[in-house]
C-alpha atoms as a PDB file:
ATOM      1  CA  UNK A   1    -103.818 -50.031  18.474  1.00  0.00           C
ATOM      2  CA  UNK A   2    -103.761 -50.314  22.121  1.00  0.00           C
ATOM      3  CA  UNK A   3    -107.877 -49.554  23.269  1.00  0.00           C
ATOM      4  CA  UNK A   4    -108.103 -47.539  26.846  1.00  0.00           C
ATOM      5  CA  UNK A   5    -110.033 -48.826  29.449  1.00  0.00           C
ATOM      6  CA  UNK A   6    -113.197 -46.846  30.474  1.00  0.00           C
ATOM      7  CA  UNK A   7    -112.198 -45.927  34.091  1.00  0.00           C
ATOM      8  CA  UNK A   8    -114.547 -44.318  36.361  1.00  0.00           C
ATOM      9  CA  UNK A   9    -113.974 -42.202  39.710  1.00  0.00           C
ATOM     10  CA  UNK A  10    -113.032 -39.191  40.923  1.00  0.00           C
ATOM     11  CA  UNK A  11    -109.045 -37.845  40.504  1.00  0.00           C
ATOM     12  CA  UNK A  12    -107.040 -37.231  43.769  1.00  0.00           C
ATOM     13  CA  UNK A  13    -107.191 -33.694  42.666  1.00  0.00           C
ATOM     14  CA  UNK A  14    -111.250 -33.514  42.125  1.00  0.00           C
ATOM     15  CA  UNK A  15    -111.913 -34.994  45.434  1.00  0.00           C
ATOM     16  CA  UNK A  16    -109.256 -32.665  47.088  1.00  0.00           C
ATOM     17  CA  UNK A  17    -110.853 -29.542  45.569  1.00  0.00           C
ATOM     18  CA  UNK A  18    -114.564 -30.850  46.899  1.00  0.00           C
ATOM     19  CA  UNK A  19    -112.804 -30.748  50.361  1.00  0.00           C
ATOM     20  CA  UNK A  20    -111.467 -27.557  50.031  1.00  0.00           C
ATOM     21  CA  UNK A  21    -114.969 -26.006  48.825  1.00  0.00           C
ATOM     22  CA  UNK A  22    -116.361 -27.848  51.957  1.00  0.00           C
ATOM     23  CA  UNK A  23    -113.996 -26.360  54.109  1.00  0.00           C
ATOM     24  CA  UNK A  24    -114.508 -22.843  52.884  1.00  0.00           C
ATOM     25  CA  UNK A  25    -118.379 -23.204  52.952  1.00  0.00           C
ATOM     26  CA  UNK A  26    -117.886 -24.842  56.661  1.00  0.00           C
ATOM     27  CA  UNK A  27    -115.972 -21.707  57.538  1.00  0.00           C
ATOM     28  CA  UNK A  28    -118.112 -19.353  56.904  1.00  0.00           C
ATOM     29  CA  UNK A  29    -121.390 -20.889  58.345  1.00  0.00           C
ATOM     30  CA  UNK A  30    -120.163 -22.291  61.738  1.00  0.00           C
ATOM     31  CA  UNK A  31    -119.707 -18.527  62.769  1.00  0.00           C
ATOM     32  CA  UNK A  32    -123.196 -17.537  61.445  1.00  0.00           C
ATOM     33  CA  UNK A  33    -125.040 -20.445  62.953  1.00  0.00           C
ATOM     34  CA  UNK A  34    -123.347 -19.175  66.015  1.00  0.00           C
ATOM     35  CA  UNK A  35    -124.350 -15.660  65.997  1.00  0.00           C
ATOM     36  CA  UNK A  36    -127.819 -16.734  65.428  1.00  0.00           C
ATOM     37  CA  UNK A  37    -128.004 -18.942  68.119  1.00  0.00           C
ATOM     38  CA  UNK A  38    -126.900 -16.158  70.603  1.00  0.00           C
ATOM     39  CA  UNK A  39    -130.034 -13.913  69.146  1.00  0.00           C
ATOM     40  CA  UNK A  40    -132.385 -16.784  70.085  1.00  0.00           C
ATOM     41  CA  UNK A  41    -131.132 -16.943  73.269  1.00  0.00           C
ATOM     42  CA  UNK A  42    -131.316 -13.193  73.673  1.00  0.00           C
ATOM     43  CA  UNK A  43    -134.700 -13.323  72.129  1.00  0.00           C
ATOM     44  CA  UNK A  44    -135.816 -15.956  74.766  1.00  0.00           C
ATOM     45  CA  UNK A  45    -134.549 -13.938  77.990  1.00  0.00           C
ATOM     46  CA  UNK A  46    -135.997 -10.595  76.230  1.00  0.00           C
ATOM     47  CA  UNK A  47    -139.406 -12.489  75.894  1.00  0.00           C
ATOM     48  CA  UNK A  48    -139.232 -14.025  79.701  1.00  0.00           C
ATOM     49  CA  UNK A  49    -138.606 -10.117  80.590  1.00  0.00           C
ATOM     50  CA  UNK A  50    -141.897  -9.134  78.139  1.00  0.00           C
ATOM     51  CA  UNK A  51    -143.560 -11.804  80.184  1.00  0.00           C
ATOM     52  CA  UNK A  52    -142.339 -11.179  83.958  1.00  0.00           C
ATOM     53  CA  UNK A  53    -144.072  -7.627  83.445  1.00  0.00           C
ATOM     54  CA  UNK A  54    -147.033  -8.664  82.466  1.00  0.00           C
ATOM     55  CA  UNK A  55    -147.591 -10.717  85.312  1.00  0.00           C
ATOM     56  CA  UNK A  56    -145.918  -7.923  87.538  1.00  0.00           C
ATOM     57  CA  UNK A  57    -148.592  -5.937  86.754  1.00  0.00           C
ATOM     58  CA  UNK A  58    -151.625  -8.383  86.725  1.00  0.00           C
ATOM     59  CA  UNK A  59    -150.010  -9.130  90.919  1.00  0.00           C
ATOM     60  CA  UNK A  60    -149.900  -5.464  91.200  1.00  0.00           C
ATOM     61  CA  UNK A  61    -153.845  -5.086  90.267  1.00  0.00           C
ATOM     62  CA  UNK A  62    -154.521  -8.069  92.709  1.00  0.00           C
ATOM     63  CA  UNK A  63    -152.364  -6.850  95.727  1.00  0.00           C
ATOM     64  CA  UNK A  64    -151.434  -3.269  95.224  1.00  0.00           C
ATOM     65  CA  UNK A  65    -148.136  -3.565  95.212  1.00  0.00           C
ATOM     66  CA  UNK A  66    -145.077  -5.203  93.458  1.00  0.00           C
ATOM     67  CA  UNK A  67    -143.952  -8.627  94.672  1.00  0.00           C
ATOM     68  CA  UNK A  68    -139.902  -9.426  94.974  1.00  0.00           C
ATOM     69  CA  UNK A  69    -140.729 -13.474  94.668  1.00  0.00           C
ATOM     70  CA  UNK A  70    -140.999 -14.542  90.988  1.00  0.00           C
ATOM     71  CA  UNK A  71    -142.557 -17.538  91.944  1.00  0.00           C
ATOM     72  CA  UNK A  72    -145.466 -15.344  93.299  1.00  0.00           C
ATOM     73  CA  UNK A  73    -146.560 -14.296  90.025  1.00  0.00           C
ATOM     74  CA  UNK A  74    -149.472 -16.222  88.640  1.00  0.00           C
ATOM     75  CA  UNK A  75    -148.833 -17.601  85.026  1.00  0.00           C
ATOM     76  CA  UNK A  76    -145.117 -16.846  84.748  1.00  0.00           C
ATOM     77  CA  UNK A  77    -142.053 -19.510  84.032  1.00  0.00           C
ATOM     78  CA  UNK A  78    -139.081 -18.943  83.853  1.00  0.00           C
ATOM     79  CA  UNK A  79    -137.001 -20.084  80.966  1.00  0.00           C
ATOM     80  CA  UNK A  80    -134.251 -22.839  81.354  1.00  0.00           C
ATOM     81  CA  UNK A  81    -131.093 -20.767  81.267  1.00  0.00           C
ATOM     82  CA  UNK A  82    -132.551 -17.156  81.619  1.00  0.00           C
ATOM     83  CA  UNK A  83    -131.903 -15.116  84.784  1.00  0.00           C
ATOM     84  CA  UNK A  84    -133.692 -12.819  86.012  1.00  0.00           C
ATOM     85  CA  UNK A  85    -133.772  -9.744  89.392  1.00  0.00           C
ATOM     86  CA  UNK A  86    -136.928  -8.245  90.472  1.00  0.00           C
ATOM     87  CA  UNK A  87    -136.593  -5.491  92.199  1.00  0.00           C
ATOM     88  CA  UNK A  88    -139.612  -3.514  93.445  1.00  0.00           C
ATOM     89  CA  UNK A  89    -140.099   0.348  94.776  1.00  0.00           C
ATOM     90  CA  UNK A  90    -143.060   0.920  96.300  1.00  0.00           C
ATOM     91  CA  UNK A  91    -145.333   1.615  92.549  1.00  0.00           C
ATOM     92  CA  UNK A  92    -142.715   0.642  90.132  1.00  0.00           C
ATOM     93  CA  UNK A  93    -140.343  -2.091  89.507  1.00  0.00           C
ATOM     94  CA  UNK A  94    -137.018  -2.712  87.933  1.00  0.00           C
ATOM     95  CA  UNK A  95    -136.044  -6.020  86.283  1.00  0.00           C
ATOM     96  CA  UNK A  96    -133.005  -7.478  84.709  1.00  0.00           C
ATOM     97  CA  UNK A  97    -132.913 -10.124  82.463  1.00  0.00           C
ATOM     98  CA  UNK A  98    -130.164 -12.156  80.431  1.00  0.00           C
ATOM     99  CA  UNK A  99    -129.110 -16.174  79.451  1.00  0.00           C
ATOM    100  CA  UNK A 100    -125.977 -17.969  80.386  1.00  0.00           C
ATOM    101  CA  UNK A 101    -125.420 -18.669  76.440  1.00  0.00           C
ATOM    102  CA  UNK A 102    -126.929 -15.257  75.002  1.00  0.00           C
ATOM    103  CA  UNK A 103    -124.262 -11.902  74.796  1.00  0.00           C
ATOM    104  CA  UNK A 104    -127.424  -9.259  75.991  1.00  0.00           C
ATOM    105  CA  UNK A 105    -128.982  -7.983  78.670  1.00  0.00           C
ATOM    106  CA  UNK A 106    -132.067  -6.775  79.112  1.00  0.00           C
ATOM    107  CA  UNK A 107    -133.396  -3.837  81.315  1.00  0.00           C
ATOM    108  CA  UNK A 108    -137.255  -3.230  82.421  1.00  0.00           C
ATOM    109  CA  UNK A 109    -138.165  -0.265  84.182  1.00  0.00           C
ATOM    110  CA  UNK A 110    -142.378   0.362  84.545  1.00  0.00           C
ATOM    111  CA  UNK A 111    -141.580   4.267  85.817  1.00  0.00           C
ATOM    112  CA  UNK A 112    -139.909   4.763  82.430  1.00  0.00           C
ATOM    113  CA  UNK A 113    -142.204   2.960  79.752  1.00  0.00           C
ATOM    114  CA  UNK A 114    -140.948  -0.549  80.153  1.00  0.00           C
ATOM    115  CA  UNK A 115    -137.879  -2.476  78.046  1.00  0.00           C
ATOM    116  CA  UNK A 116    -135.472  -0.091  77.945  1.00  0.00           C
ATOM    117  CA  UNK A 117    -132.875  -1.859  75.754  1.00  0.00           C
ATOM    118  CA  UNK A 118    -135.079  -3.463  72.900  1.00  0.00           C
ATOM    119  CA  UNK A 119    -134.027  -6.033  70.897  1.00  0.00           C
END
């Protein structure tokens, strides 16, 4: 009687359905890890917005009135990537905020209670 050898290894067919599982798991996740980088991106120019307020209003107890400059604002910086208007009228300001990589904008408006579109 003719003994078998004792192979070891993987089969073609056992490596190729690894790869496919791979594949499959890689398809699903790439769009996921996608969409939540977008949120943190969205997050970060909602936050700058949170933040340009606050030291709106800390410049508006200083001076009495709303500056259009951003760099004026004492204690504010600006994210990388997040852009942002100021627009001030007379005791109230409007400010719009979104990122180059994010899929959200942001609205702030002091006459009508602040972020308008929350996150």
């Amino acid at each position: 009687m003719i003994k078998a050898k004792d192979e070891k290894g993987f089969t073609l067919i056992e490596l190729l359905v690894v790869v496919a599982i791979i594949g499959i798991l890689a398809a699903i996740a790439i769009p996921q890890f996608s969409a939540y980088r977008a949120q943190g991106f969205n997050a970060r120019a909602s936050s700058d917005l949170r933040n340009l307020a606050t030291a709106a209003e800390a410049y508006f107890a200083a001076n009495a009135a709303y500056s259009a400059n951003i760099g004026s604002l004492t204690g504010f910086k600006q994210s990388p990537g997040v852009t942002i208007t100021l627009t001030p009228a007379g005791t109230t300001f409007t400010a719009v905020a979104s990122h180059s990589s994010g899929d959200k904008t942001y609205n702030w408006d002091s006459a009508n209670g602040g972020l308008q579109n929350a996150p």
